[in-house]
C-alpha atoms as a PDB file:
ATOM      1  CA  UNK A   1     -43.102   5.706  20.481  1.00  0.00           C
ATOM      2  CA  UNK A   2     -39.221   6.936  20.071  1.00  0.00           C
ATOM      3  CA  UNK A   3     -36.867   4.548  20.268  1.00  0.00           C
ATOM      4  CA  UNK A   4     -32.767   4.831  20.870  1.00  0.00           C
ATOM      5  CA  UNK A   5     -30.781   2.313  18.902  1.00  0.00           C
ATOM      6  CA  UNK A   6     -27.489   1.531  20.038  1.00  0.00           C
ATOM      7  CA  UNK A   7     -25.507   0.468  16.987  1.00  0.00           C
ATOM      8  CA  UNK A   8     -21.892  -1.388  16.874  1.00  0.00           C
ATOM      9  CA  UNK A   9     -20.228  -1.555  13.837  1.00  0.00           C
ATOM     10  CA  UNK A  10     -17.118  -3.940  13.167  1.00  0.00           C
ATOM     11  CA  UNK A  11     -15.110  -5.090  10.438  1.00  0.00           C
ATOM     12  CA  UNK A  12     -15.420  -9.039   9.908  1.00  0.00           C
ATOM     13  CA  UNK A  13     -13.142 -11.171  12.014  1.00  0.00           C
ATOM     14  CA  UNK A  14     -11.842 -12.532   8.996  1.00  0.00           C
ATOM     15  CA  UNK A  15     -10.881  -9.369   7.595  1.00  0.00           C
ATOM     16  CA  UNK A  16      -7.524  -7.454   8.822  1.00  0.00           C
ATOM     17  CA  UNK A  17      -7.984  -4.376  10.591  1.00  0.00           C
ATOM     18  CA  UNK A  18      -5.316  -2.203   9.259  1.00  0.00           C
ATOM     19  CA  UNK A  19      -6.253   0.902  11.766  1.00  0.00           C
ATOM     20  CA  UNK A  20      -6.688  -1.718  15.424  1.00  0.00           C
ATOM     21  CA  UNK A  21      -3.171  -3.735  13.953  1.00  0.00           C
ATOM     22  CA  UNK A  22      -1.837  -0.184  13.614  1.00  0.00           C
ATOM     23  CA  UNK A  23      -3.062   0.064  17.706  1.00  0.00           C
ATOM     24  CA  UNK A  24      -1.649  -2.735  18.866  1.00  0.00           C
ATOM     25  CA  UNK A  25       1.661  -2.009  17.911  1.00  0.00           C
ATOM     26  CA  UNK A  26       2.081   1.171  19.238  1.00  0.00           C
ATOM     27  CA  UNK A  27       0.407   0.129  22.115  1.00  0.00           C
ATOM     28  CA  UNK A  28       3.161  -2.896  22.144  1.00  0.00           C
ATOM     29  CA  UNK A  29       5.302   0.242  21.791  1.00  0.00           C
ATOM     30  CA  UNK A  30       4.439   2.136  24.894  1.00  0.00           C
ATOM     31  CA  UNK A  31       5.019  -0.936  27.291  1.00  0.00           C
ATOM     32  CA  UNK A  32       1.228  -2.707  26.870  1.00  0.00           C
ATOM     33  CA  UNK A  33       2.786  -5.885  25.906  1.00  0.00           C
ATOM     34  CA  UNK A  34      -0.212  -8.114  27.333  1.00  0.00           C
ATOM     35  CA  UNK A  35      -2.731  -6.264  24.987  1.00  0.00           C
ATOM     36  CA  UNK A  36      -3.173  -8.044  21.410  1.00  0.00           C
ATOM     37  CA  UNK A  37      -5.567  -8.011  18.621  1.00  0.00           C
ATOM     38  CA  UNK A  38      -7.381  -4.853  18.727  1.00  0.00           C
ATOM     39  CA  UNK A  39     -10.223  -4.110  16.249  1.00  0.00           C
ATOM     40  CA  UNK A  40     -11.583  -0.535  15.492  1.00  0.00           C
ATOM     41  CA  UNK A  41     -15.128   0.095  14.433  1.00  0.00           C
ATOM     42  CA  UNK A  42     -17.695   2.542  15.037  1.00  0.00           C
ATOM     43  CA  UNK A  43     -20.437   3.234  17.664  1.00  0.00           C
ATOM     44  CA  UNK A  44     -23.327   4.995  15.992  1.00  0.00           C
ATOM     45  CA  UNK A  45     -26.642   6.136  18.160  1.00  0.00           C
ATOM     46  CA  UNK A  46     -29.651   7.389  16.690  1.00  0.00           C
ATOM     47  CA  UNK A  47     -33.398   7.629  17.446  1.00  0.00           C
ATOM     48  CA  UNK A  48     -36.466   6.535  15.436  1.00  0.00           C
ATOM     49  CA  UNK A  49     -40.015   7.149  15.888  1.00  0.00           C
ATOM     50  CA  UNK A  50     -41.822   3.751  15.390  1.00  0.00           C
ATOM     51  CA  UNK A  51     -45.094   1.745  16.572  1.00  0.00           C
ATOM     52  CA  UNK A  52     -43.509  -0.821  18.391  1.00  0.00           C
ATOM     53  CA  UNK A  53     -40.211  -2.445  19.517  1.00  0.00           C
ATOM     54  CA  UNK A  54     -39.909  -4.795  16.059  1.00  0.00           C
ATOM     55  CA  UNK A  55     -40.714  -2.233  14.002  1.00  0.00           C
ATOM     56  CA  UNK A  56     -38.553   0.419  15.234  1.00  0.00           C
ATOM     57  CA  UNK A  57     -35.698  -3.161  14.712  1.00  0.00           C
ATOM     58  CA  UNK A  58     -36.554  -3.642  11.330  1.00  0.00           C
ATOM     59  CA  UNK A  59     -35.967  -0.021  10.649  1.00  0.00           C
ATOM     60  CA  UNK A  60     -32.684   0.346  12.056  1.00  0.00           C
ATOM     61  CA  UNK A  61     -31.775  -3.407  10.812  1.00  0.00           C
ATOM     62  CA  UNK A  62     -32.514  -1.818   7.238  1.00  0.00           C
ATOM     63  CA  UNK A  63     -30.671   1.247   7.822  1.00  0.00           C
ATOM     64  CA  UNK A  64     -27.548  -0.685   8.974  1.00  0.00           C
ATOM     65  CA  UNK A  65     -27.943  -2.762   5.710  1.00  0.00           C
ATOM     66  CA  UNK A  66     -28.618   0.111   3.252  1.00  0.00           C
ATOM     67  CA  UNK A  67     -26.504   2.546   5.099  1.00  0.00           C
ATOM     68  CA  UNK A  68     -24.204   2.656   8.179  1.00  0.00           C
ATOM     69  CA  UNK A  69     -22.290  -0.681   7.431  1.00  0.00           C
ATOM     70  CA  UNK A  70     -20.799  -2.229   4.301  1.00  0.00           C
ATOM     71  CA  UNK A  71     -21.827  -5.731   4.515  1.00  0.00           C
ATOM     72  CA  UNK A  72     -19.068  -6.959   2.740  1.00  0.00           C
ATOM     73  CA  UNK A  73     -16.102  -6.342   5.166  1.00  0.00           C
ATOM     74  CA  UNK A  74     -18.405  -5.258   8.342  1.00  0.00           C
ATOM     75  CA  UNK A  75     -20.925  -6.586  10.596  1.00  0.00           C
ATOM     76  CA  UNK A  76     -23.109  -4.994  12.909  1.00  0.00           C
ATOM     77  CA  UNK A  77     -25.105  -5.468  16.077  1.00  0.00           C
ATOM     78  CA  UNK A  78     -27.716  -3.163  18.023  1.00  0.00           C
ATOM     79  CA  UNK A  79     -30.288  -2.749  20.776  1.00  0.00           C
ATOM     80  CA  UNK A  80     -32.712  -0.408  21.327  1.00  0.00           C
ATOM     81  CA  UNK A  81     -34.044   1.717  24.334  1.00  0.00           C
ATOM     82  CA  UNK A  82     -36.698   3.255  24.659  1.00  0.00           C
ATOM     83  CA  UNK A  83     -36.688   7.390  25.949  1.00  0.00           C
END
């Protein structure tokens, strides 16, 4: 069965976000002074053939580990679909 993962990648709350603190303060700039602490991260979709729902998530789970995120100063979060 295919499956669509859904995958949100963030940098760790505990970690400064240079690019969202660089947001917020132009957004300050352009008269959005009730908007504060924005983070930036990336939204990555893909599909995977697997033979069920937990297999297809350990898959994508692995890839996030191995590949998409750095573990170190992100953390990630998905769902999946199916087609």
């Amino acid at each position: 069965m295919k499956y669509i993962a859904k995958i949100n990648i963030m940098p760790l709350k505990a970690l400064l976000d240079p690019q969202g603190k660089a947001v917020t303060n132009s957004m300050k700039n352009l008269g959005f002074n009730k908007v504060s602490n924005v983070r930036i991260g990336k939204h990555i979709t893909l599909e995977i053939e697997a033979g069920s729902e937990a297999a297809a998530g350990t898959r994508v789970d692995e890839a996030c580990r191995k590949i998409l995120s750095n573990p170190i100063i992100e953390g990630y979060e998905y769902t999946l679909h199916t087609e």
